[in-house]
Protein backbone atom coordinates (compact mmCIF):
# COMPACT_ATOMS: atom_id res chain seq x y z
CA UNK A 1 19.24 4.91 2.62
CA UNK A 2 15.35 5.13 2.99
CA UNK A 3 13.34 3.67 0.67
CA UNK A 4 9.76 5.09 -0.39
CA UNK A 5 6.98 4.02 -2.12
CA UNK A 6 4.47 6.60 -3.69
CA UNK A 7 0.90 6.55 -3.13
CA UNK A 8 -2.57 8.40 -3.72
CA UNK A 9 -4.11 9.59 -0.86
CA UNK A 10 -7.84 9.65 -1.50
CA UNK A 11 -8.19 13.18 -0.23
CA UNK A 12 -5.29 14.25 -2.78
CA UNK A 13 -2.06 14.46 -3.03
CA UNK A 14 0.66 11.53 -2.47
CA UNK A 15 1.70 10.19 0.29
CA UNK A 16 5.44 8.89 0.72
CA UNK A 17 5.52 5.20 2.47
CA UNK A 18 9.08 4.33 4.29
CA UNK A 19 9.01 0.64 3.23
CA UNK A 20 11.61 0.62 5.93
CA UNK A 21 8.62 1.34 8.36
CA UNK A 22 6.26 -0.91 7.34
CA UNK A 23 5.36 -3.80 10.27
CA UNK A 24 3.00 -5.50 8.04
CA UNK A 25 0.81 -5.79 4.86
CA UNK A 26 -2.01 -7.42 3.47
CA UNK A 27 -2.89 -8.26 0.08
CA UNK A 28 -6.21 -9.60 -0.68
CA UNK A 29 -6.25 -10.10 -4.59
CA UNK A 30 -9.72 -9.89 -6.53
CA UNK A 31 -11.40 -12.55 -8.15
CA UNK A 32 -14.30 -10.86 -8.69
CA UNK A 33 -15.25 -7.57 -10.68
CA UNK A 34 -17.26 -6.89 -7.48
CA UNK A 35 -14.93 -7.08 -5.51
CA UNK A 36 -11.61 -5.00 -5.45
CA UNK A 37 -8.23 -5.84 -4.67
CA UNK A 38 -7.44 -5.01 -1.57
CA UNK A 39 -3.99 -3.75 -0.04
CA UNK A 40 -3.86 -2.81 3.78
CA UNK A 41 -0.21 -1.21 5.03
CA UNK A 42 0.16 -1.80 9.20
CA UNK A 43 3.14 1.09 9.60
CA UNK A 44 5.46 0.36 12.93
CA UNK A 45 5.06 3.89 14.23
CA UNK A 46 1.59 4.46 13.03
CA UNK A 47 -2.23 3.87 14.66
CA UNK A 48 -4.12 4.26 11.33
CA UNK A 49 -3.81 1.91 8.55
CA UNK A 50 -3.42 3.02 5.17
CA UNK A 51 -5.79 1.33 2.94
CA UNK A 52 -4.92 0.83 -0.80
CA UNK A 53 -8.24 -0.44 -3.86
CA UNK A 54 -7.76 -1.68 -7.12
CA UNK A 55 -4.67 -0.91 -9.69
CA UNK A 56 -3.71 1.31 -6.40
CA UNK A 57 -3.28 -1.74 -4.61
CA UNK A 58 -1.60 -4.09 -7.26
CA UNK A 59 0.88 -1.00 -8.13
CA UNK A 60 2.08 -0.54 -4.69
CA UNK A 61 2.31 -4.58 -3.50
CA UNK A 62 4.48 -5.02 -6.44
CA UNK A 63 6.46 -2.13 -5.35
CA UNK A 64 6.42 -3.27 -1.67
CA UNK A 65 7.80 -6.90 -2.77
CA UNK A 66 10.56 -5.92 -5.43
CA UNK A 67 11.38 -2.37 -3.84
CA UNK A 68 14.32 -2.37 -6.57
């Protein structure tokens, strides 16, 4: 059974995520109020990157590492 996460897409819209189909991520968390956290998705059958900022990011990295 596939499992999705839920995301905004910055043009609108969600945009379903197979965690199933991810190859990597990368959290960068803020320590800064300049500076936002940071959440970059590498999909396996993908070229472009999805690119997460803020309470966008935190929401889906704690959905990508408890997927429950």
């Amino acid at each position: 059974m596939a499992r999705f996460i839920y995301v905004r897409h910055p043009e609108g819209g969600d945009l379903a995520v197979n965690i199933d189909h991810i190859a990597s991520a990368h959290y960068k968390p803020s320590d800064s109020p300049d500076i936002k956290t940071r959440l970059t998705i590498d999909l396996d059958n993908s070229e472009t990157d999805i690119i997460l900022l803020a309470d966008e990011a935190e929401r889906a990295w704690a959905m990508i590492k408890d997927p429950a």
